[in-house]
Protein backbone atom coordinates (compact mmCIF):
# COMPACT_ATOMS: atom_id res chain seq x y z
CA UNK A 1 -4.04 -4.34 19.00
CA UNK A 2 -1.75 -6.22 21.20
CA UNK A 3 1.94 -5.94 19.70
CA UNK A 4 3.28 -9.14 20.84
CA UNK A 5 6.24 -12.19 19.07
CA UNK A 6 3.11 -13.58 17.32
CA UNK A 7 1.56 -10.02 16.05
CA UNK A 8 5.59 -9.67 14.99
CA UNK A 9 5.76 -12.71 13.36
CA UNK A 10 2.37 -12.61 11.51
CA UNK A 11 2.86 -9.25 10.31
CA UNK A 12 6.56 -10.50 9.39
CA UNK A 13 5.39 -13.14 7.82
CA UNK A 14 2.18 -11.58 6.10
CA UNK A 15 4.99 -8.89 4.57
CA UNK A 16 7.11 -11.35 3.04
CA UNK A 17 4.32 -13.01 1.12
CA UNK A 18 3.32 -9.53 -0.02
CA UNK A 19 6.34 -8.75 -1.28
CA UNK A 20 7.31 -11.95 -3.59
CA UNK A 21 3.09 -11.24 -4.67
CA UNK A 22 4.00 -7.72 -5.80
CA UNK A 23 7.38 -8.64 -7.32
CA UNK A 24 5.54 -11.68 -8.89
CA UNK A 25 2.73 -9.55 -10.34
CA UNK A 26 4.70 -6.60 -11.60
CA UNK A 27 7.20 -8.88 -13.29
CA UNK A 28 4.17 -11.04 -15.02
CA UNK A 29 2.58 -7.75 -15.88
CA UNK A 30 5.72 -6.02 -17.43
CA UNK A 31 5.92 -9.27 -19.07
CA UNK A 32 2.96 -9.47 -21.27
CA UNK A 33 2.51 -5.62 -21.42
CA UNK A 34 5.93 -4.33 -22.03
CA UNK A 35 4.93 -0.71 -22.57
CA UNK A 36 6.71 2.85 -20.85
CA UNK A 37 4.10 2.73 -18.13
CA UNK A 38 4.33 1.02 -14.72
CA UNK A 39 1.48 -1.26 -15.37
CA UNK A 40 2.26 -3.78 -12.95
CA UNK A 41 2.65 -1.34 -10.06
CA UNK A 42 -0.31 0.53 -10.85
CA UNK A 43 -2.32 -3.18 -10.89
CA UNK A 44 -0.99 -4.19 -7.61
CA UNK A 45 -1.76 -0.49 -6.23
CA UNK A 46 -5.74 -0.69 -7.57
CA UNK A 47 -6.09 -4.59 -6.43
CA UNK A 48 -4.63 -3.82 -3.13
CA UNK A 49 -7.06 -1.05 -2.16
CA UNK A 50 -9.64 -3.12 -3.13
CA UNK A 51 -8.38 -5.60 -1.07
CA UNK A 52 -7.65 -3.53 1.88
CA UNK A 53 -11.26 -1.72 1.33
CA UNK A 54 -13.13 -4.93 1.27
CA UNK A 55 -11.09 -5.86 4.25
CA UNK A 56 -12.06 -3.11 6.27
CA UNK A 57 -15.69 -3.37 5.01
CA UNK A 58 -15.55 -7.23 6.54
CA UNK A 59 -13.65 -6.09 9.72
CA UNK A 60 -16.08 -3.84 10.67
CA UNK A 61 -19.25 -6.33 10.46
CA UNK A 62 -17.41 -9.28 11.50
CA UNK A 63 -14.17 -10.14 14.39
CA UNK A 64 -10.91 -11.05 12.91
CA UNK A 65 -8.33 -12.12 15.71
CA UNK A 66 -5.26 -8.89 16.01
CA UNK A 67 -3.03 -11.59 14.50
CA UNK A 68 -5.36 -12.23 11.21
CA UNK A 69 -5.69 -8.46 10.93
CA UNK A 70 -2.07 -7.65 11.18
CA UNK A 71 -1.36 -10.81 8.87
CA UNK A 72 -3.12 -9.34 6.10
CA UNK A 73 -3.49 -5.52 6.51
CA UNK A 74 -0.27 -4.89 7.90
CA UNK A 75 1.77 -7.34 6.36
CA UNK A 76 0.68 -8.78 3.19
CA UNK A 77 -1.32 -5.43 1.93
CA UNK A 78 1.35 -3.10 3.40
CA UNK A 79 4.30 -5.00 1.68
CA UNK A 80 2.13 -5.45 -1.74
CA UNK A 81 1.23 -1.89 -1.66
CA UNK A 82 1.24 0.91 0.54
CA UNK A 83 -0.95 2.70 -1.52
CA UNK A 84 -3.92 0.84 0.07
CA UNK A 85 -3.46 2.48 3.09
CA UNK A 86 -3.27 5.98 1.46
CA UNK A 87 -6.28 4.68 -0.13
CA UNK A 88 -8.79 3.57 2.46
CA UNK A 89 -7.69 6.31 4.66
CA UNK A 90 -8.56 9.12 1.72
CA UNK A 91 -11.81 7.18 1.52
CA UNK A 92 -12.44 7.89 5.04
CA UNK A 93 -11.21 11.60 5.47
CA UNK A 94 -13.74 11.93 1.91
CA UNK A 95 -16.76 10.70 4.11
CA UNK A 96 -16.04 13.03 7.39
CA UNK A 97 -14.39 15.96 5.41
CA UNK A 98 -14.31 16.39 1.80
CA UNK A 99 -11.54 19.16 2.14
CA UNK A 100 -9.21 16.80 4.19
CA UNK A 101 -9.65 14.17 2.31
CA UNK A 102 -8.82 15.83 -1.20
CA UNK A 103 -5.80 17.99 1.00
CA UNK A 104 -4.62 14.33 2.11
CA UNK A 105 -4.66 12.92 -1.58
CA UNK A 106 -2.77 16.13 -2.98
CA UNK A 107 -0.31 16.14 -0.25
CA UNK A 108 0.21 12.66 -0.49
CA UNK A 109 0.31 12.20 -4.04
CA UNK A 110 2.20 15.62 -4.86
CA UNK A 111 4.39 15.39 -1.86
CA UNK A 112 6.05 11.72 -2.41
CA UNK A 113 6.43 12.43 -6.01
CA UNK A 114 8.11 16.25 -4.97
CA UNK A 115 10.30 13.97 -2.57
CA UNK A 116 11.31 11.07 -5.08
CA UNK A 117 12.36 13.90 -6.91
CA UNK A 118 14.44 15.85 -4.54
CA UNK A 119 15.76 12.18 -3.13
CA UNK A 120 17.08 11.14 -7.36
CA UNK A 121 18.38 14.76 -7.89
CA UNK A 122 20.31 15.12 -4.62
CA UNK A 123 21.53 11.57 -4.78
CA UNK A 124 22.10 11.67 -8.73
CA UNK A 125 24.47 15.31 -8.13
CA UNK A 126 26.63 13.56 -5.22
CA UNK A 127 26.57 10.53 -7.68
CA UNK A 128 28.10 12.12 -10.53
């Protein structure tokens, strides 16, 4: 990929739609299911790794310009949800190495909850 104003401004761009989609969808979500469970963010982290699988699956059989990739993989999907990422890259690791892939999921799932945790505690003692 060539990393030049327009990749910048397409991924730019691309991330700023993302992120009014995912506030959008999570609010509208929360909205109509106001329940103690992030509905909304779960929703936009399942539809985005669809999104970003089907994406890849297209990629691969067909040419997207660097600028219409980085639009929509980088920008929109990485600002809606950076789970798709985690996702698609799991998906691959599964396919070439079951162990890596299931060490990647528990690392990544286990370790950003371990360091939301340490991040709220240490912040929430200074805090108090």
């Amino acid at each position: 990929m060539t990393f030049s104003w327009q990749t910048v401004l397409a991924i730019g761009l691309g991330g700023f739609l993302g992120a009014v989609a995912r506030a959008y969808v999570v609010h509208l979500t929360n909205k109509h299911f106001p329940i103690d469970f992030p509905v909304g963010i779960l929703l936009v982290n399942i539809v985005g790794s669809f999104i970003i699988g089907c994406l890849f699956a297209f990629v691969t059989h067909n040419l997207l310009s660097d600028i219409t990739k980085s639009f929509l993989i980088t920008g929109f999907l990485g600002a809606l949800t950076t789970y798709s990422t985690f996702a698609i890259e799991s998906f691959f690791l599964l396919q070439t190495s079951f162990f890596l892939g299931l060490t990647n999921m528990f690392l990544n799932l286990f370790g950003t909850i371990l360091a939301a945790a340490s991040g709220y505690k240490l912040l929430h003692f200074f805090i108090k």
